[in-house]
N, C-alpha and C. Protein backbone atom coordinates (compact mmCIF):
# COMPACT_ATOMS: atom_id res chain seq x y z
N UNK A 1 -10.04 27.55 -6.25
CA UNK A 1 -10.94 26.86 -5.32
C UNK A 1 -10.23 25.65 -4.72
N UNK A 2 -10.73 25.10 -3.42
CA UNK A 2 -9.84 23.92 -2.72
C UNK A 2 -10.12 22.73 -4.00
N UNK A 3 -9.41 22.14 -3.38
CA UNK A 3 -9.42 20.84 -4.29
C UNK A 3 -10.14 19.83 -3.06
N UNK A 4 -11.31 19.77 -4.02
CA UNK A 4 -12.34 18.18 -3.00
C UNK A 4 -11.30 17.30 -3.08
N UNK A 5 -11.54 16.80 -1.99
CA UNK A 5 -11.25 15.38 -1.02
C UNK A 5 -11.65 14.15 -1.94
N UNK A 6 -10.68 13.69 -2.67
CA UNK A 6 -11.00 12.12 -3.25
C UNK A 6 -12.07 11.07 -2.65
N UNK A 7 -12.48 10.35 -3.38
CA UNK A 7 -13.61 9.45 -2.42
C UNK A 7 -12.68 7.88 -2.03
N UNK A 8 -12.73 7.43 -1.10
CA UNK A 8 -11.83 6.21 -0.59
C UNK A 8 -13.01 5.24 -1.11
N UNK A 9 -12.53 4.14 -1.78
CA UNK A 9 -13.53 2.78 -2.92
C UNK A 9 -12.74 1.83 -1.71
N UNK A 10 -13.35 1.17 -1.05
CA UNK A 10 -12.85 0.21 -0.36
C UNK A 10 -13.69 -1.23 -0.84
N UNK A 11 -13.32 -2.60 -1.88
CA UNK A 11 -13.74 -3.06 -2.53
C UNK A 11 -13.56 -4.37 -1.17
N UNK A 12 -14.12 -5.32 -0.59
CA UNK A 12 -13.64 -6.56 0.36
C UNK A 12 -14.67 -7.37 -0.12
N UNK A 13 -14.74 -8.66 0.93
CA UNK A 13 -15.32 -9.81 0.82
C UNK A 13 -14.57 -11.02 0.94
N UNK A 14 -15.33 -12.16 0.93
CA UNK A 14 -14.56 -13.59 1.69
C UNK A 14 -13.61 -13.77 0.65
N UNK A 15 -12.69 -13.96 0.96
CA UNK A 15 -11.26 -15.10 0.03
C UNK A 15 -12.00 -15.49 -0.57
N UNK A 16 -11.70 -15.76 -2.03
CA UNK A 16 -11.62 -16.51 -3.47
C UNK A 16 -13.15 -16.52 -4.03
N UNK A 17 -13.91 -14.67 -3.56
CA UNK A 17 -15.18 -14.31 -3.91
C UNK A 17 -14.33 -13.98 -5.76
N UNK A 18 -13.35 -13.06 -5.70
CA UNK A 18 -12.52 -12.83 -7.18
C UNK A 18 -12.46 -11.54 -7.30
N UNK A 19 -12.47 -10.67 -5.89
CA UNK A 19 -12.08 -9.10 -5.30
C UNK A 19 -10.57 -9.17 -6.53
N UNK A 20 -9.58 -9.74 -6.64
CA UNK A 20 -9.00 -9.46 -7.53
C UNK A 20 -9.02 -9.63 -8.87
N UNK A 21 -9.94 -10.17 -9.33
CA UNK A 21 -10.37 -10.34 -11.30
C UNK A 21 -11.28 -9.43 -11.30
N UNK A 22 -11.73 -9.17 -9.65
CA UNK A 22 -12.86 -7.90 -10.87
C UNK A 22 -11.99 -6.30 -10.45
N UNK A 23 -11.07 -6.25 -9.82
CA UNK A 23 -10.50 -5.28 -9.72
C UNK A 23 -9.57 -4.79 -10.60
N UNK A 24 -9.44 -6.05 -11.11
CA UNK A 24 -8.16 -5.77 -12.50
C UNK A 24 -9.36 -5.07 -13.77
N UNK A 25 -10.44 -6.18 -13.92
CA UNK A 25 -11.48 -5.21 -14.92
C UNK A 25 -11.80 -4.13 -14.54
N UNK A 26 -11.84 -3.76 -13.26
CA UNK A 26 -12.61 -2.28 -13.14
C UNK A 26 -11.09 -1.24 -14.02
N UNK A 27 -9.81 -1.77 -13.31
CA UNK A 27 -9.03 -0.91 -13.87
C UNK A 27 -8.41 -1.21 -15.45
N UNK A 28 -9.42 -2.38 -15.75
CA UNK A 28 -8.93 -1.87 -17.44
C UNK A 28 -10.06 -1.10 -18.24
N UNK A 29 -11.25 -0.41 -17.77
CA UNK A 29 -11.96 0.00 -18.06
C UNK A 29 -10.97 1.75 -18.41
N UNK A 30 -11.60 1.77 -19.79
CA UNK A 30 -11.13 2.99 -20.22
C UNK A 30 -11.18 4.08 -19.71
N UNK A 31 -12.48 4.59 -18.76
CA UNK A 31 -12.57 5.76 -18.13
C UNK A 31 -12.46 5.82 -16.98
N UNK A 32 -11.89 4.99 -15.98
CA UNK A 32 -11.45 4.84 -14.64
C UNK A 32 -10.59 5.58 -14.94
N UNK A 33 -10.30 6.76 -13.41
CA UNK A 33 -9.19 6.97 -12.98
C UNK A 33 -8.77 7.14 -11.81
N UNK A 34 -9.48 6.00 -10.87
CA UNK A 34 -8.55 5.74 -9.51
C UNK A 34 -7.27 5.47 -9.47
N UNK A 35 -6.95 5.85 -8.55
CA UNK A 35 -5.54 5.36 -7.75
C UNK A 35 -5.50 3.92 -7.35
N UNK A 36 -4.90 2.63 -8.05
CA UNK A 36 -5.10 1.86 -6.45
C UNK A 36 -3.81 1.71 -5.40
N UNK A 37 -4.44 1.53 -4.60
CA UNK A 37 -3.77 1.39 -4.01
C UNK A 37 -3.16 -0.19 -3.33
N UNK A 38 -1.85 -0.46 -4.01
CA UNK A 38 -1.02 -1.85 -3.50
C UNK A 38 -0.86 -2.04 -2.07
N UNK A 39 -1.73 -3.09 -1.50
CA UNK A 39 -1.63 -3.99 -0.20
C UNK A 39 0.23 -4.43 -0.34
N UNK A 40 0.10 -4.57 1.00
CA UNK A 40 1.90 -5.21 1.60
C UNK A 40 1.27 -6.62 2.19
N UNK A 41 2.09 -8.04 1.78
CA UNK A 41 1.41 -8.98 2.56
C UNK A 41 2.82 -9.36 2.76
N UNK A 42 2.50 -10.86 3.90
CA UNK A 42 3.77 -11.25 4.12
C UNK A 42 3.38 -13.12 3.09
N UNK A 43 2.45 -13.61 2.75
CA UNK A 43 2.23 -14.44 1.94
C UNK A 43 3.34 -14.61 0.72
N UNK A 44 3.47 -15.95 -0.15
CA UNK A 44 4.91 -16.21 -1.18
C UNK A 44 3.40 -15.77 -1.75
N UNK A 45 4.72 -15.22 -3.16
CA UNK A 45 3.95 -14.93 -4.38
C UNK A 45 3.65 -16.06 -5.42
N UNK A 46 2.33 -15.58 -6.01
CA UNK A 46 1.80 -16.54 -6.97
C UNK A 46 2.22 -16.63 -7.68
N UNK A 47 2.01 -18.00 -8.99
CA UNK A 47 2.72 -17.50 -9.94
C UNK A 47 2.21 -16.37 -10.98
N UNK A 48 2.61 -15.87 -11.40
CA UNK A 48 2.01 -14.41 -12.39
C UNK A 48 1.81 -13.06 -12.01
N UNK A 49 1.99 -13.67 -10.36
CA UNK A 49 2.17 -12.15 -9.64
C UNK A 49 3.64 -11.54 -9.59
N UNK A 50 3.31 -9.91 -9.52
CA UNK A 50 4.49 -9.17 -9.59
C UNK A 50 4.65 -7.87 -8.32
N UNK A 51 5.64 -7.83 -7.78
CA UNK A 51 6.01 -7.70 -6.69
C UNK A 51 5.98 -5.67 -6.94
N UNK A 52 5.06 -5.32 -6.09
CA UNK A 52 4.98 -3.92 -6.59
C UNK A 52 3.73 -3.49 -7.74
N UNK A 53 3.02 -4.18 -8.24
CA UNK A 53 1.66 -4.43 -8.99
C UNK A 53 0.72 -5.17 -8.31
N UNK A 54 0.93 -6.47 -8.23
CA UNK A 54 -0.42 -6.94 -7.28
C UNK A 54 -0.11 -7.11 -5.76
N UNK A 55 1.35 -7.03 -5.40
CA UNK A 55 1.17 -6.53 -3.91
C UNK A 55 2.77 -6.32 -3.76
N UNK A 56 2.64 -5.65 -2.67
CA UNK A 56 3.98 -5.41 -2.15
C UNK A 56 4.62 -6.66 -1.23
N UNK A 57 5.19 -7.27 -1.51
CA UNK A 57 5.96 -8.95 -0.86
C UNK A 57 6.68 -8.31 0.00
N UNK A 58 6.59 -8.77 1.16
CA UNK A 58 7.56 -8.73 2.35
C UNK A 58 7.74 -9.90 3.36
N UNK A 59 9.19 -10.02 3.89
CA UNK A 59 9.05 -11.30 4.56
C UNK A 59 8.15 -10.77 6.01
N UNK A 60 7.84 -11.97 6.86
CA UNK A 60 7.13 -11.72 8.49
C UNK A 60 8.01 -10.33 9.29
N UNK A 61 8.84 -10.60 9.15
CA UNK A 61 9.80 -9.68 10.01
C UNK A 61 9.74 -8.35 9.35
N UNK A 62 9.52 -8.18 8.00
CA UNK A 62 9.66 -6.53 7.59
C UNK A 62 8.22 -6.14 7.44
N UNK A 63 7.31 -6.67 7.40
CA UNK A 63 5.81 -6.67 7.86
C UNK A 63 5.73 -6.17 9.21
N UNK A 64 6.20 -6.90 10.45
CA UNK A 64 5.53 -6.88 11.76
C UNK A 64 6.56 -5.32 11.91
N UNK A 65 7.73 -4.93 11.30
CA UNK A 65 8.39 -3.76 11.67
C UNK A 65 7.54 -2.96 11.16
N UNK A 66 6.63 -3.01 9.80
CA UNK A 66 6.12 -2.18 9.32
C UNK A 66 4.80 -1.90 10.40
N UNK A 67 4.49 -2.76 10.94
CA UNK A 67 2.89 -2.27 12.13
C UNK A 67 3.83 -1.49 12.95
N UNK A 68 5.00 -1.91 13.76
CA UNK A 68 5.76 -1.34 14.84
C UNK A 68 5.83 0.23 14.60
N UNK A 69 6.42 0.53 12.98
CA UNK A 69 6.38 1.82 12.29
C UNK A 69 5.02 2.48 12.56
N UNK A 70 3.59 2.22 12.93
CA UNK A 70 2.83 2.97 12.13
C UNK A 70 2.64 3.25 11.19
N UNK A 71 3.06 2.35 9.56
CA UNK A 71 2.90 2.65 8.53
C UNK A 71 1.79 1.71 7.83
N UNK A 72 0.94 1.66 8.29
CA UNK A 72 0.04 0.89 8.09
C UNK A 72 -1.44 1.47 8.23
N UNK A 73 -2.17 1.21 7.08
CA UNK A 73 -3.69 2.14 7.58
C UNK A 73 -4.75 0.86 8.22
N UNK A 74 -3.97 -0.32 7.94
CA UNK A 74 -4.89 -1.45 8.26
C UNK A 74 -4.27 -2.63 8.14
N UNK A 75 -4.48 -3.56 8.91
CA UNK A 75 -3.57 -4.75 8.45
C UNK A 75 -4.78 -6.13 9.59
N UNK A 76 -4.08 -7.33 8.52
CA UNK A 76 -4.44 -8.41 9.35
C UNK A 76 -4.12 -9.60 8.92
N UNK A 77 -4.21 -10.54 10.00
CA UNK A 77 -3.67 -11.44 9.93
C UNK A 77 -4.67 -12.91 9.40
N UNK A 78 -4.65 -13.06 7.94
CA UNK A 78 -5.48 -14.59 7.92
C UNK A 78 -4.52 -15.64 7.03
N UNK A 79 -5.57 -16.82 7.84
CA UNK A 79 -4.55 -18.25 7.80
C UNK A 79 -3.36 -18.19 7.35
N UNK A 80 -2.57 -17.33 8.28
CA UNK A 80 -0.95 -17.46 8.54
C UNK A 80 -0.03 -16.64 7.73
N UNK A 81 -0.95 -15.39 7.08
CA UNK A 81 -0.13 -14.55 6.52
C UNK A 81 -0.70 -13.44 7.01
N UNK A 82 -0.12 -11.95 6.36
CA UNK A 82 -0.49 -10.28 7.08
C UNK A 82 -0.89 -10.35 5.64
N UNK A 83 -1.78 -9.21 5.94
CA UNK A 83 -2.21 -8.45 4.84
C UNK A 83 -2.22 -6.76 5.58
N UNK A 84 -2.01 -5.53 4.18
CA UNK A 84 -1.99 -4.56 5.02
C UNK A 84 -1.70 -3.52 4.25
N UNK A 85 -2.31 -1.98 4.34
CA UNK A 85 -2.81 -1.34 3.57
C UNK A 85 -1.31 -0.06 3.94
N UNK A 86 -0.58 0.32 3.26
CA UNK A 86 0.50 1.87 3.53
C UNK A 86 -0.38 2.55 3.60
N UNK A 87 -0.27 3.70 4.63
CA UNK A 87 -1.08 4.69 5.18
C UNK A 87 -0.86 5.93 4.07
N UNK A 88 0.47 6.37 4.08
CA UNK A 88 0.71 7.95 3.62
C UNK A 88 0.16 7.80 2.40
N UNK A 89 0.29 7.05 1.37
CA UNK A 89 -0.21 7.21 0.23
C UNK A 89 -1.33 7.18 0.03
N UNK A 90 -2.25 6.36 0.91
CA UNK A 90 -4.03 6.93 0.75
C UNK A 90 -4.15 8.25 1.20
N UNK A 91 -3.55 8.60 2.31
CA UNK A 91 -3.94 10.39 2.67
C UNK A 91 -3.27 10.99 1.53
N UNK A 92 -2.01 10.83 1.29
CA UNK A 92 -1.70 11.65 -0.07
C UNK A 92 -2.88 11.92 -1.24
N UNK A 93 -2.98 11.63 -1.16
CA UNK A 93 -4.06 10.88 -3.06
C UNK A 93 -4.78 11.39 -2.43
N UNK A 94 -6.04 11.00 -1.60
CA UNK A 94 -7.13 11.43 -1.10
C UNK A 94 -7.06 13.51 -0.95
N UNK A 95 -5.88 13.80 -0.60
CA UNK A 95 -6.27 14.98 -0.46
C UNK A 95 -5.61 15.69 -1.78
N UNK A 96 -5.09 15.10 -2.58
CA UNK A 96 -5.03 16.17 -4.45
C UNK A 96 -6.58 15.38 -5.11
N UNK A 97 -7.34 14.94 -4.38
CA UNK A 97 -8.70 15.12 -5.06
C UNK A 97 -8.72 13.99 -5.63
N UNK A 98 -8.00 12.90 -5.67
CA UNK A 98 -8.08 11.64 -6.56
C UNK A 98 -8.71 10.54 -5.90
N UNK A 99 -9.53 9.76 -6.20
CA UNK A 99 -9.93 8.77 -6.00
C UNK A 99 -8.97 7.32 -5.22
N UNK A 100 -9.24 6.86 -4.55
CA UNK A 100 -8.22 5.83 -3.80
C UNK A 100 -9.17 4.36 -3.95
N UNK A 101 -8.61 3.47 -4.46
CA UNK A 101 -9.41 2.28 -4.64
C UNK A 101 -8.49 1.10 -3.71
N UNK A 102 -9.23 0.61 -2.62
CA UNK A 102 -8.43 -0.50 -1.69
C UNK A 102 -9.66 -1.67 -2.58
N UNK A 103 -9.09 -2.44 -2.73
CA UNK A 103 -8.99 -4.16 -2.37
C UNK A 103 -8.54 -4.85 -1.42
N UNK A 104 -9.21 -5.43 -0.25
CA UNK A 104 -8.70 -5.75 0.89
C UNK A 104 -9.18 -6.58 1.18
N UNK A 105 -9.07 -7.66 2.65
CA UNK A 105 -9.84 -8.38 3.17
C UNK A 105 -10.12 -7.57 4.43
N UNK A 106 -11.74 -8.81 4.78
CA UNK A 106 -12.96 -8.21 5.15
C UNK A 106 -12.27 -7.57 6.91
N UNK A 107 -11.45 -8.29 7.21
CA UNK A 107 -10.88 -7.47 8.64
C UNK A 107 -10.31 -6.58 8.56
N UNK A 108 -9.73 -6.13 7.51
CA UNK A 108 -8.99 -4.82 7.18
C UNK A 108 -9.84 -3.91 7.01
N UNK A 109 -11.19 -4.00 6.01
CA UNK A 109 -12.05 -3.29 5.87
C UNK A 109 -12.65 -2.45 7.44
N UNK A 110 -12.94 -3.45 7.99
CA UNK A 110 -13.32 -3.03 9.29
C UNK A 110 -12.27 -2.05 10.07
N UNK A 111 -11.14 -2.24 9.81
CA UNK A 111 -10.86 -1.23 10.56
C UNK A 111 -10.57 0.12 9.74
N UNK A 112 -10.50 -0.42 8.51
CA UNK A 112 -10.88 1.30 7.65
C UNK A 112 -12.03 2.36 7.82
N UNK A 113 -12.92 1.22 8.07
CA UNK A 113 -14.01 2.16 8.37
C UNK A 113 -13.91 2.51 9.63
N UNK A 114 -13.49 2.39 10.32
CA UNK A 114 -13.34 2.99 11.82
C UNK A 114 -12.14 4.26 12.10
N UNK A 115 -11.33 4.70 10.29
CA UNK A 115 -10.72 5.47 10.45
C UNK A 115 -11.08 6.56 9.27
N UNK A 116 -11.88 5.93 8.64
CA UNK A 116 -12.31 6.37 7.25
C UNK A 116 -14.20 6.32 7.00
N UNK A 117 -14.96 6.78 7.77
CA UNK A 117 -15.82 6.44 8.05
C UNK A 117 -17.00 6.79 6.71
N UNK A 118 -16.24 8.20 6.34
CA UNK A 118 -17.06 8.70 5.08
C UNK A 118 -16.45 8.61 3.89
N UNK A 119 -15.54 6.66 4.07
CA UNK A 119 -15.68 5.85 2.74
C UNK A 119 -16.56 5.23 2.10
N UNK A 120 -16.41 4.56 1.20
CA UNK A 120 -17.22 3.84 0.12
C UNK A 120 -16.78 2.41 -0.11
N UNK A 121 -17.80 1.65 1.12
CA UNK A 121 -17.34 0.38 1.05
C UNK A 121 -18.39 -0.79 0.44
N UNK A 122 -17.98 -1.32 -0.56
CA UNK A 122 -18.58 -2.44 -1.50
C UNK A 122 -17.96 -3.89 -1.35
N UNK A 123 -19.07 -4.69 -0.66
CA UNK A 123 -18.95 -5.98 -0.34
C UNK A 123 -19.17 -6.87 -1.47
N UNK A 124 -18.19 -7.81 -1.58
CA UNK A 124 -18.63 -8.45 -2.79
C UNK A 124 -18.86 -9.98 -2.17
N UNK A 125 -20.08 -10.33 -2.85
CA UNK A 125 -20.47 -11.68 -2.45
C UNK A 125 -20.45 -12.99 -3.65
N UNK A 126 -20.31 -14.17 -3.28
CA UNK A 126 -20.40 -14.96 -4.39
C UNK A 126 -22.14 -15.54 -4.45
N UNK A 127 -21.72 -15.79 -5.95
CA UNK A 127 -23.18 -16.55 -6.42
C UNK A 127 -24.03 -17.62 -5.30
N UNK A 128 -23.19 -18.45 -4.50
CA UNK A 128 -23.17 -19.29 -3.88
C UNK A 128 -21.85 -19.92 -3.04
N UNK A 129 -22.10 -20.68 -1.81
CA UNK A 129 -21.09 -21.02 -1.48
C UNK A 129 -20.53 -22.28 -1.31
N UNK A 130 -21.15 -23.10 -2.32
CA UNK A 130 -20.57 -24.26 -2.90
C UNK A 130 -19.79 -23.59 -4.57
N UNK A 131 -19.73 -22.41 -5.27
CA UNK A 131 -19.50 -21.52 -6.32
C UNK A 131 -18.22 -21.22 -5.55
N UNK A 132 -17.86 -20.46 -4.28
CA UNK A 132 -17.21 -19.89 -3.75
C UNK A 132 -15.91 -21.27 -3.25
N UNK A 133 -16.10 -22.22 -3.05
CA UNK A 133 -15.04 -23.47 -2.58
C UNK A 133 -15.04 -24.14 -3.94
N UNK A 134 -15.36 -23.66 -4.99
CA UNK A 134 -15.25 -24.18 -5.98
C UNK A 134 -14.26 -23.77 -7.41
N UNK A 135 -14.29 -22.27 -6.77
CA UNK A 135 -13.11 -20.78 -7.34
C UNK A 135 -11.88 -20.99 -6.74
N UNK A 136 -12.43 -21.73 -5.20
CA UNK A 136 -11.13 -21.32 -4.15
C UNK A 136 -10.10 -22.84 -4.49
N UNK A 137 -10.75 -23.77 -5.14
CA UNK A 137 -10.18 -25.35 -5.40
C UNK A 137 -9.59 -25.13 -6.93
N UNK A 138 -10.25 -23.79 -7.87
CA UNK A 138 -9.83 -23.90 -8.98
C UNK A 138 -8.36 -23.07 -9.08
N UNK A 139 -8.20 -22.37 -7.83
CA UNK A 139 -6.88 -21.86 -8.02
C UNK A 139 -5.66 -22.81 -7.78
N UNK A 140 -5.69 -23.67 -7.24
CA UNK A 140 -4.78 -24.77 -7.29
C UNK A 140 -3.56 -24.49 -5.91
N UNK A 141 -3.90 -23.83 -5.59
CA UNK A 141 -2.92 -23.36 -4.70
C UNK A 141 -2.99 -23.88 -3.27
N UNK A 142 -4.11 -24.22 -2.85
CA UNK A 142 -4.27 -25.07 -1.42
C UNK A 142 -4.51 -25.90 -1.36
N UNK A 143 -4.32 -26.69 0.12
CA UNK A 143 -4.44 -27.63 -0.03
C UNK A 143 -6.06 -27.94 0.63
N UNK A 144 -6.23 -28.88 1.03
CA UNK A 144 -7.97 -29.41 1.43
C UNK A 144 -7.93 -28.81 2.43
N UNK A 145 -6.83 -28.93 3.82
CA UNK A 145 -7.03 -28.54 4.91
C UNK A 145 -7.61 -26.67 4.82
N UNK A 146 -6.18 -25.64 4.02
CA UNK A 146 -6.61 -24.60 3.95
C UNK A 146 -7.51 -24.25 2.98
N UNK A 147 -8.39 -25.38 2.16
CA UNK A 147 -9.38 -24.80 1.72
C UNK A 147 -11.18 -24.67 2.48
N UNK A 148 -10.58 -26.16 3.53
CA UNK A 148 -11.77 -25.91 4.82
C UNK A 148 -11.74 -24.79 5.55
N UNK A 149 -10.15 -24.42 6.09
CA UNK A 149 -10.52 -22.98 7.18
C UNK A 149 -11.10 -22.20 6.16
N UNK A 150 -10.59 -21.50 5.14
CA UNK A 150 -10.97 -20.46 4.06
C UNK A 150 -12.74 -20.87 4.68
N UNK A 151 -13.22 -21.43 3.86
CA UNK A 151 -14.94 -21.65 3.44
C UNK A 151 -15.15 -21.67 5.45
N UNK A 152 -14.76 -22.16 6.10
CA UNK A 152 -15.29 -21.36 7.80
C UNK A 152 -15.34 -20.19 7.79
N UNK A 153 -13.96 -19.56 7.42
CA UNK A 153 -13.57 -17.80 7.80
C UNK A 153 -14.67 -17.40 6.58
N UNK A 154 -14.64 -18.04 5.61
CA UNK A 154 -15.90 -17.04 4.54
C UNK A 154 -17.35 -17.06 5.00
N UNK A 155 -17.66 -18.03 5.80
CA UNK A 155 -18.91 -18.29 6.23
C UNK A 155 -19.16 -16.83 7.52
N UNK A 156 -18.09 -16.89 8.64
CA UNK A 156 -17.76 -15.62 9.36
C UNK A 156 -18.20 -14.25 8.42
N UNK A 157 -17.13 -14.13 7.62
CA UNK A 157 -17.37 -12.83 6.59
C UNK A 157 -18.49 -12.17 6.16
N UNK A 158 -19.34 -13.29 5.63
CA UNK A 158 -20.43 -13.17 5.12
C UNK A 158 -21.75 -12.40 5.74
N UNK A 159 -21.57 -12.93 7.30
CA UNK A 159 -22.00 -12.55 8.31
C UNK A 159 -21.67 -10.76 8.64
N UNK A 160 -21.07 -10.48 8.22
CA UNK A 160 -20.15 -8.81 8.92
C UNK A 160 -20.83 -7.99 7.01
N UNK A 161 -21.70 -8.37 6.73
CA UNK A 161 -22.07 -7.27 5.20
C UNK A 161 -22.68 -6.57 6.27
N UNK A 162 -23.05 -5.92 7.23
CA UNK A 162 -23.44 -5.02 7.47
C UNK A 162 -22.75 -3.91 7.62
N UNK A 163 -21.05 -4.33 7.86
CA UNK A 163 -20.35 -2.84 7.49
C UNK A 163 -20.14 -2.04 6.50
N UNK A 164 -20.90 -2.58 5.54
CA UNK A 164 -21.08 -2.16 3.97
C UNK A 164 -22.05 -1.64 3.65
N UNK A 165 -21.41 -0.52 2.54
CA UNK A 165 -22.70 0.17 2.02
C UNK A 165 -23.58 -0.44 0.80
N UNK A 166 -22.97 -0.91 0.52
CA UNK A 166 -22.93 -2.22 -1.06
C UNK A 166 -22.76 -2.87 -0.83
N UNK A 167 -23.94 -4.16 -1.36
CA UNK A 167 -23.40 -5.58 -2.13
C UNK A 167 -23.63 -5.57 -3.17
N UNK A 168 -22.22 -6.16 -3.75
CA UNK A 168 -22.55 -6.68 -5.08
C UNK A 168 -22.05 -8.14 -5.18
N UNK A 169 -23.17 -8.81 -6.10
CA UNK A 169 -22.66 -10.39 -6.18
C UNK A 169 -22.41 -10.76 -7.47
N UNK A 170 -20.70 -11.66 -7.05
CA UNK A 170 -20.22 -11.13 -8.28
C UNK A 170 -20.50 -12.58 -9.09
N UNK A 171 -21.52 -12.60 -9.95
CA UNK A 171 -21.82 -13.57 -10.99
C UNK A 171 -21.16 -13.56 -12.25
N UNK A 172 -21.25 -12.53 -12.45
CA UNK A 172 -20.03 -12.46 -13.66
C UNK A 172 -19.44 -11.20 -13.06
N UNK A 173 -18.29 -11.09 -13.54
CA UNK A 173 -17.09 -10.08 -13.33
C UNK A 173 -17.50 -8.97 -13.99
N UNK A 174 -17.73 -8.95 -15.87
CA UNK A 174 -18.23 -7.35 -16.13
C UNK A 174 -19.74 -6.69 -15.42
N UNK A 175 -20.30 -7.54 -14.46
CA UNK A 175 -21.68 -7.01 -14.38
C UNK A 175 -21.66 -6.44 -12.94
N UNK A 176 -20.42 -7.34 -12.59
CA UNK A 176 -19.81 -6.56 -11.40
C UNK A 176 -19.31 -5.66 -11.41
N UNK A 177 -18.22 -5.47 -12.74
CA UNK A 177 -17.39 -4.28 -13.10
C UNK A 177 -18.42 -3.16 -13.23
N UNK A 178 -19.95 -2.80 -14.10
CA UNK A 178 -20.72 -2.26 -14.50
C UNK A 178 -21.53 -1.56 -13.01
N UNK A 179 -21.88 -2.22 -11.76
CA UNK A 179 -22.13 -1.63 -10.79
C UNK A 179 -21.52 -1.42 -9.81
N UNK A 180 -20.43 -1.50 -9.95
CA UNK A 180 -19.04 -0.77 -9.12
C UNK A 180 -18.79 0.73 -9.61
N UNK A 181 -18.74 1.00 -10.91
CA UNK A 181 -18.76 2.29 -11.45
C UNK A 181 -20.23 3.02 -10.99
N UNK A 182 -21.04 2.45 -11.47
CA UNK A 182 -22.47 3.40 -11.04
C UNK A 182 -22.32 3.57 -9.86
N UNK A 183 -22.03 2.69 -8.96
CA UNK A 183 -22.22 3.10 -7.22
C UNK A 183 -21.56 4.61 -7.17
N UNK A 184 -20.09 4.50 -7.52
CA UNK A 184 -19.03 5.44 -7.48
C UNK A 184 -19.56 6.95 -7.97
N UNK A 185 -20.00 6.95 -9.21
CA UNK A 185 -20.65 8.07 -9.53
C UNK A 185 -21.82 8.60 -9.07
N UNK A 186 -22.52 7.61 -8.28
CA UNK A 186 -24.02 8.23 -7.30
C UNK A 186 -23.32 8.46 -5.83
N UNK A 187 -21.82 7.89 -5.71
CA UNK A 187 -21.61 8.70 -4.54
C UNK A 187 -21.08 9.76 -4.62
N UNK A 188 -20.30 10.59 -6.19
CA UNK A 188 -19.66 11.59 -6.27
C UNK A 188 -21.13 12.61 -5.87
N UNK A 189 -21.93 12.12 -6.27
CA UNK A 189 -23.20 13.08 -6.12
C UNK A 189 -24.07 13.39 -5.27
N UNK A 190 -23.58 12.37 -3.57
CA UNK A 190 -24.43 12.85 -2.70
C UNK A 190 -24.36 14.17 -2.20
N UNK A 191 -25.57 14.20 -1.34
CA UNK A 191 -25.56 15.68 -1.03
C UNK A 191 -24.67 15.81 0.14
N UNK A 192 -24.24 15.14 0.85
CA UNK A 192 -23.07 15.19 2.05
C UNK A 192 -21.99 15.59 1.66
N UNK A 193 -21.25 15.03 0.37
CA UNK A 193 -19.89 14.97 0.00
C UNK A 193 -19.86 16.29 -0.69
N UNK A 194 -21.04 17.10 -1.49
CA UNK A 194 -21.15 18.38 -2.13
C UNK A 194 -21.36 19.43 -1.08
N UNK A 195 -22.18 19.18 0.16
CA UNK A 195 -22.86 20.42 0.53
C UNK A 195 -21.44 21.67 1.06
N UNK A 196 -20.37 21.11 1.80
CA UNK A 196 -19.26 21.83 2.17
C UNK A 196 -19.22 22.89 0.90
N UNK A 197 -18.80 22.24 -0.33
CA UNK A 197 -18.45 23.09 -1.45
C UNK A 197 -19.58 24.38 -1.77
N UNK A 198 -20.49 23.77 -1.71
CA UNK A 198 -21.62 24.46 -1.93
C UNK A 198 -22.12 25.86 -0.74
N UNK A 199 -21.65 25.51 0.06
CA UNK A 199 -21.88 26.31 1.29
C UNK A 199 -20.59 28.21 1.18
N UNK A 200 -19.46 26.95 0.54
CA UNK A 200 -18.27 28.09 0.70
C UNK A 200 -18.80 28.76 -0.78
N UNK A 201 -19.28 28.23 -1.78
CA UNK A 201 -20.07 29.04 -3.15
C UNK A 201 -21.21 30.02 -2.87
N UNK A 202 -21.87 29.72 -1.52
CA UNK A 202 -22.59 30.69 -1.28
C UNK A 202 -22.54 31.78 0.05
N UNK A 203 -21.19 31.39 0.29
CA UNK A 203 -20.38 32.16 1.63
C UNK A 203 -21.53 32.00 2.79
N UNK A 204 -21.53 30.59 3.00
CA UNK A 204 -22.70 30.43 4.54
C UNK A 204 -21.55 29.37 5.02
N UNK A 205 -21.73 29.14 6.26
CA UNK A 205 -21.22 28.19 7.01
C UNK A 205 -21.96 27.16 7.40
């Protein structure tokens, strides 16, 4: 029998909501078995980050060759770095039946869904957004100026949950982790994503 079409998990939301602490829990959860899939940015790395695990590092120039390529399923540009998704390897994965999990920001999202329409996109929101400039001050990494644009552009973001099929707000991380999985498994089960299969099981078109 064909092998179903993987479901695309497209996880976004404003900068320093914690799209990456709860993405690391979803994938230390024992019975996950998505794919994820590693973003390319042109941003310096953090400290504790590793080049090829939490993203693919590239300077400006091997980034902007990489849009020139077409190797890109999505990309964008915030406060002064790229962010940006390799194309072949989500269609790869997606079609041996495996699950594809993006973590992205919220402009990238948007244009996934405009190529990926019968994905699975989960907005993640914070508790609050004095909570949210308060995550974004505890990372230590900016300064005041880029922690004002951030909390503008998140205020923007916040605004665009309508390209989502999900919110989840992430108050704590496992409770986030806990309805990220349920979503996933009530979408393996709609009747859209089954009826194809079901149709060729009963030889109708």
């Amino acid at each position: 029998m064909e092998t179903d079409k993987g479901l695309l998990i497209v996880l976004s939301g404003p900068s320093g909501v914690g799209k990456g602490t709860v993405r690391k829990a979803v994938f230390s959860e024992p019975d996950i078995s998505f794919e994820y899939s590693i973003s390319a940015t042109s941003r310096p790395m953090r400290p504790g980050e590793i080049d090829g695990v939490d993203y693919f590092f590239k300077t400006r120039e091997q980034f902007e060759q990489m849009i020139k390529d077409g190797e890109l399923l999505e990309y964008t540009e915030y406060v002064g770095n790229y962010y940006g998704t390799p194309v072949q390897y989500v269609k790869d994965t997606l079609s041996e039946g495996k699950d594809v999990f993006l973590e992205i920001e919220v402009e990238g999202a948007k244009q996934v869904r405009e190529k990926f329409p019968d994905g699975l996109f989960i907005f993640l929101i914070p508790p609050s957004l004095s909570e949210l400039e308060n995550r974004i001050k505890t990372r230590g990494t900016e300064s005041d100026e880029l922690i004002k644009n951030r909390m503008l552009v998140a205020r923007e973001e916040l605004k665009m949950m309508n390209l989502y099929d999900y919110v989840i707000e992430n108050d704590r991380v496992d409770h986030a982790v806990k309805k990220i999985k349920a979503i996933v498994i009530a979408e393996h089960c709609r009747r859209t994503r089954i009826e194809k299969r079901i149709k060729k099981l009963l030889g109708v078109d």
